[in-house]
C-alpha atoms as a PDB file:
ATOM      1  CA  UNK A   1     -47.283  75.780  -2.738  1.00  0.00           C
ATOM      2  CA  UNK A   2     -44.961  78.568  -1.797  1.00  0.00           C
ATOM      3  CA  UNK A   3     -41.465  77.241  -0.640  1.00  0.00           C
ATOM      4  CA  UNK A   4     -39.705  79.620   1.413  1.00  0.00           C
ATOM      5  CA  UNK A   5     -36.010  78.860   1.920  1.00  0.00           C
ATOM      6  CA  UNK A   6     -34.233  80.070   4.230  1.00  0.00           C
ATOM      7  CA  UNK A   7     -31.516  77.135   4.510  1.00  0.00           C
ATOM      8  CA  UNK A   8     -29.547  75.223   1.874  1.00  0.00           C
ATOM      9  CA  UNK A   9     -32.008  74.525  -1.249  1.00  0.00           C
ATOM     10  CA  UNK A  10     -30.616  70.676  -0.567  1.00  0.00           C
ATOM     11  CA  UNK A  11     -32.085  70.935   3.030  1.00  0.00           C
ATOM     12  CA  UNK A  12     -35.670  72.083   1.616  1.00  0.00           C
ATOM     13  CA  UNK A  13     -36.053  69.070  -1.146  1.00  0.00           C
ATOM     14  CA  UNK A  14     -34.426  66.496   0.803  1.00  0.00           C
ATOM     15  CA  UNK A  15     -37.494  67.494   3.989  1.00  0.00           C
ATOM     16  CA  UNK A  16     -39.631  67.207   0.903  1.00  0.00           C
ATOM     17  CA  UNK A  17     -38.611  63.953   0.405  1.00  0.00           C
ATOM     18  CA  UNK A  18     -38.641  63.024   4.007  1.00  0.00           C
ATOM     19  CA  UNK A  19     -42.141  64.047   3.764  1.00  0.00           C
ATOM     20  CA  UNK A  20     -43.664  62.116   0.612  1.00  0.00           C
ATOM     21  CA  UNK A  21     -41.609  59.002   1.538  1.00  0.00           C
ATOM     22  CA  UNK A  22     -43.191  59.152   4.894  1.00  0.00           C
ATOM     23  CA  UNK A  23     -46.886  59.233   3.138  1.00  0.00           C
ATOM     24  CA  UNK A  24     -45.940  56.595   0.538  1.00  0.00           C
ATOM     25  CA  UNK A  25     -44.593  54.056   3.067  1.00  0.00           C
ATOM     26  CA  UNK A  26     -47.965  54.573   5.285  1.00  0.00           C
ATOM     27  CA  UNK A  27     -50.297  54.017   2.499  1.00  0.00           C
ATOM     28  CA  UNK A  28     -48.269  50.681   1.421  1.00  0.00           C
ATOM     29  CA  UNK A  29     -48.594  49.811   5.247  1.00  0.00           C
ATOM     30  CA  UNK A  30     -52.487  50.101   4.982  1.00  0.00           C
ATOM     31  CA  UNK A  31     -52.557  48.224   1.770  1.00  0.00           C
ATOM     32  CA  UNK A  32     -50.357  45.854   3.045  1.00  0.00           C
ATOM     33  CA  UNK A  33     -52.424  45.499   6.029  1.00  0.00           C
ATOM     34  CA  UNK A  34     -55.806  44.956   3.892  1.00  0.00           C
ATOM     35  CA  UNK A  35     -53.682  42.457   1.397  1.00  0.00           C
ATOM     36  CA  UNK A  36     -52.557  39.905   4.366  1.00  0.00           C
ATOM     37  CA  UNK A  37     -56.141  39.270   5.229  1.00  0.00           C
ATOM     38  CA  UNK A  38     -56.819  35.950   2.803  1.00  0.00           C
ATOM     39  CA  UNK A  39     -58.733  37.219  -0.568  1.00  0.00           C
ATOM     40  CA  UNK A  40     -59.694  34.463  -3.414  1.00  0.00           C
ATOM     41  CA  UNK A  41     -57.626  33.405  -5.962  1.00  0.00           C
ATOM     42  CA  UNK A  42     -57.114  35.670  -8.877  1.00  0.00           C
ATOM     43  CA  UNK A  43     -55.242  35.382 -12.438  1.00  0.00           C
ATOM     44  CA  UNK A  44     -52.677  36.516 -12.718  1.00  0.00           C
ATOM     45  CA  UNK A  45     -52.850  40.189 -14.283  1.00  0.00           C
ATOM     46  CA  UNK A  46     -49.476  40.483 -16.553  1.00  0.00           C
ATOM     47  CA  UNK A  47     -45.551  39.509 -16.114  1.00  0.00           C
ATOM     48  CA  UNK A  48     -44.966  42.735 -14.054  1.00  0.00           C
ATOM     49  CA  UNK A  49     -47.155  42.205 -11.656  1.00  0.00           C
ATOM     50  CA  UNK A  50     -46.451  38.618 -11.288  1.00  0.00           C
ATOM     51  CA  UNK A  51     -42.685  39.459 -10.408  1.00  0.00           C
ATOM     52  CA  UNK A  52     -44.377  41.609  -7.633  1.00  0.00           C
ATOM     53  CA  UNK A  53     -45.360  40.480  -4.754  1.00  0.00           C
ATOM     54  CA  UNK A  54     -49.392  39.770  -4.523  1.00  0.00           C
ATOM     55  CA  UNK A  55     -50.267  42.525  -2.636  1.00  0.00           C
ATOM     56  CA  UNK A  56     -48.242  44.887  -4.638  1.00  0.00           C
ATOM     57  CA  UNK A  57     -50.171  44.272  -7.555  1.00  0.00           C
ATOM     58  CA  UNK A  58     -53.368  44.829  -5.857  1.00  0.00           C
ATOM     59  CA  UNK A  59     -52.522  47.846  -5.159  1.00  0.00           C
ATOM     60  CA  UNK A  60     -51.356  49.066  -8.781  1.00  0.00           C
ATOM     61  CA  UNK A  61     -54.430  47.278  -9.719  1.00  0.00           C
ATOM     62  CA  UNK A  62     -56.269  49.372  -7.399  1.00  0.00           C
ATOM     63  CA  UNK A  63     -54.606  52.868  -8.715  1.00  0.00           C
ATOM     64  CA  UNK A  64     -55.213  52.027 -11.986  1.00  0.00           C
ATOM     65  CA  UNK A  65     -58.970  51.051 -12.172  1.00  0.00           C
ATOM     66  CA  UNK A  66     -59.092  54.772  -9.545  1.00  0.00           C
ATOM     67  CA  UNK A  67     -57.160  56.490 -13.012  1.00  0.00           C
ATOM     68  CA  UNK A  68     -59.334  55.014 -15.553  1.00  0.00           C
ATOM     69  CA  UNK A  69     -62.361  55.815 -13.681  1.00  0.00           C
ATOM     70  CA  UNK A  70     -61.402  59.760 -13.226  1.00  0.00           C
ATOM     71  CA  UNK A  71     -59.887  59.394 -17.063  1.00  0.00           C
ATOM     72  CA  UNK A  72     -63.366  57.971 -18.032  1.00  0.00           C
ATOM     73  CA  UNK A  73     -65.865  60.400 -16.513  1.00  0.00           C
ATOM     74  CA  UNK A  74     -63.200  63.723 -17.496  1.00  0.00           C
ATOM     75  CA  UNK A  75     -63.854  62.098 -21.439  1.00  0.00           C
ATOM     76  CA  UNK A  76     -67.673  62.535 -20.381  1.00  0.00           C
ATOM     77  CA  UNK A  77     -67.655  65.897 -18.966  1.00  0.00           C
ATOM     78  CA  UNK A  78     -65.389  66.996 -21.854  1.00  0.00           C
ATOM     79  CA  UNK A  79     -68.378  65.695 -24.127  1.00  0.00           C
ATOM     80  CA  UNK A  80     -70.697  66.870 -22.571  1.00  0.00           C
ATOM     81  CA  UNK A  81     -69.408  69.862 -22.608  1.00  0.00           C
ATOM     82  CA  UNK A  82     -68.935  69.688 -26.218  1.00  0.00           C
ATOM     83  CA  UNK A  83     -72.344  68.773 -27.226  1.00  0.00           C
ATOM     84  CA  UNK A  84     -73.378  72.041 -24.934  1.00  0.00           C
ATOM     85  CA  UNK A  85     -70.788  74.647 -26.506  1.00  0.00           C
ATOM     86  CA  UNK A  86     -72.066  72.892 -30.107  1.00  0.00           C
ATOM     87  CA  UNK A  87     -75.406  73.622 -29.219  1.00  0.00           C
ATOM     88  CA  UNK A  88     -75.117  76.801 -27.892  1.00  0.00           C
ATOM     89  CA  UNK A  89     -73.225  78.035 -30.908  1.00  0.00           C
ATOM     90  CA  UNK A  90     -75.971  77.084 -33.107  1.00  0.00           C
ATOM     91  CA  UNK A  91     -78.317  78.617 -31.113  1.00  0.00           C
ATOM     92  CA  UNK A  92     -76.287  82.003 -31.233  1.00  0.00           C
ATOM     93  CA  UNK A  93     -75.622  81.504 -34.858  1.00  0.00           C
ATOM     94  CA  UNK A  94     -79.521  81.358 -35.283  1.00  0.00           C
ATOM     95  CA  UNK A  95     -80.156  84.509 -33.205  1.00  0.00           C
ATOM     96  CA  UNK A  96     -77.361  86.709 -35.003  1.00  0.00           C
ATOM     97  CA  UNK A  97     -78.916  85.578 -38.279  1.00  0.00           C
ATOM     98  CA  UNK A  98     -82.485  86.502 -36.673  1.00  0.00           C
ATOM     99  CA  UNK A  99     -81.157  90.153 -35.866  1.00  0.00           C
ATOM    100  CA  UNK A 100     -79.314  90.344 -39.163  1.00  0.00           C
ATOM    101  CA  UNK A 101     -82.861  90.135 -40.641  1.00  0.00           C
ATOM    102  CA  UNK A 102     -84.512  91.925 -38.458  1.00  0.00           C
ATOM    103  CA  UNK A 103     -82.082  95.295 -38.781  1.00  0.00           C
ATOM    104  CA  UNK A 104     -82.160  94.483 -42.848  1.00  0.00           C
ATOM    105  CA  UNK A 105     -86.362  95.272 -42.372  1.00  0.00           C
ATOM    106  CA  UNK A 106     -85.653  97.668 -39.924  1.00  0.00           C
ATOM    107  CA  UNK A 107     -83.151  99.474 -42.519  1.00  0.00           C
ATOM    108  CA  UNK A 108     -85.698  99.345 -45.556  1.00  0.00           C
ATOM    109  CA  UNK A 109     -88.772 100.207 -43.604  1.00  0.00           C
ATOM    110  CA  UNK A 110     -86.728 103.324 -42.455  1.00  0.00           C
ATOM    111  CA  UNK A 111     -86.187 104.091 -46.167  1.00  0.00           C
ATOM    112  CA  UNK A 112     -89.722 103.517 -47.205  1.00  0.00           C
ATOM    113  CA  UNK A 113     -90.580 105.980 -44.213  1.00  0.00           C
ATOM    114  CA  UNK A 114     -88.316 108.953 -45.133  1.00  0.00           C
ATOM    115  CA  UNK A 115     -88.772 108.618 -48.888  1.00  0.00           C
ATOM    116  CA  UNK A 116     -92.685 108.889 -48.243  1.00  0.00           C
ATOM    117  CA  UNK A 117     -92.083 112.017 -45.701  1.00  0.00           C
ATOM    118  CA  UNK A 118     -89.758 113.795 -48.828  1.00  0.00           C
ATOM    119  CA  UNK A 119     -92.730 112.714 -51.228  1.00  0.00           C
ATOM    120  CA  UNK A 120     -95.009 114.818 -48.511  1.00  0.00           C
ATOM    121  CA  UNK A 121     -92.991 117.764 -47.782  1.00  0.00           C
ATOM    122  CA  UNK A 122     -92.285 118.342 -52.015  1.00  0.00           C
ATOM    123  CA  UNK A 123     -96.004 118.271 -52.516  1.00  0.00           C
ATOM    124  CA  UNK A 124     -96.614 120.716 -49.420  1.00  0.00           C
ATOM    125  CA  UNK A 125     -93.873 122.952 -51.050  1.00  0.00           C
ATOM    126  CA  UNK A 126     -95.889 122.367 -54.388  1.00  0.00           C
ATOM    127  CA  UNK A 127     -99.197 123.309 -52.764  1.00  0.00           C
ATOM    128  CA  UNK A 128     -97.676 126.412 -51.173  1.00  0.00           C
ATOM    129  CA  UNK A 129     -95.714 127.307 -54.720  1.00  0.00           C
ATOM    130  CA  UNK A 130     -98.975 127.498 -56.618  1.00  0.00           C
ATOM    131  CA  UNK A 131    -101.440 129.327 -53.678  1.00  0.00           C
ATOM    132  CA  UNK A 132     -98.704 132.149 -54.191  1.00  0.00           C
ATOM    133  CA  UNK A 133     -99.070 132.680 -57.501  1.00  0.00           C
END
């Protein structure tokens, strides 16, 4: 949010204010509104929420299970997650190890190949050596 002040800094937070006050005091007016409509008896939920008025502690009530839902599935994407990035590293692990192998054959069959092409160009030197003579 970009906050341009051209005013007193005081002016800016205090129409801030003005502004999330305004939003806070209509949502307790809706919940307020739904609360007055006769709901059955609960138990009550803890010592702070019985020194609340009823509807009050609906609404906390209401926050809260919102929070622990969100909480709960963010702990399942997070593992999710987890389980994928494990599982992927494994699977790259595996592949680097299959390359590692695969240049190591690459490497020796390379060596095999230009010892064998020395072997044949000393024994064409050879052959040419001793049709001189």
């Amino acid at each position: 949010m970009n906050i341009v002040t051209t005013g007193k800094p005081t002016e800016v937070v205090q129409s801030h204010a003005e502004q999330v006050e305004g939003a806070i005091r209509g949502l307790v007016r809706r919940e307020l509104g739904s609360a007055r409509r006769p709901q059955p008896a609960q138990p009550p939920q803890s010592e702070s929420v019985e020194s609340h008025p009823p509807q009050v502690g609906v609404l906390i009530q209401r926050v809260a299970i919102t929070s622990v839902k969100e909480i709960e599935k963010l702990i399942n994407e997070l593992a999710n997650l987890r389980d994928f990035l494990t599982n992927e590293s494994r699977r790259v692990q595996r592949e680097i190890e299959g390359y590692a192998r695969l240049s190591e054959e690459a490497l020796k069959s390379t060596r095999i190949i230009a010892e064998s092409v020395t072997q044949w160009k000393r024994a064409v030197e050879n052959t040419g050596d001793t049709e001189a003579r």
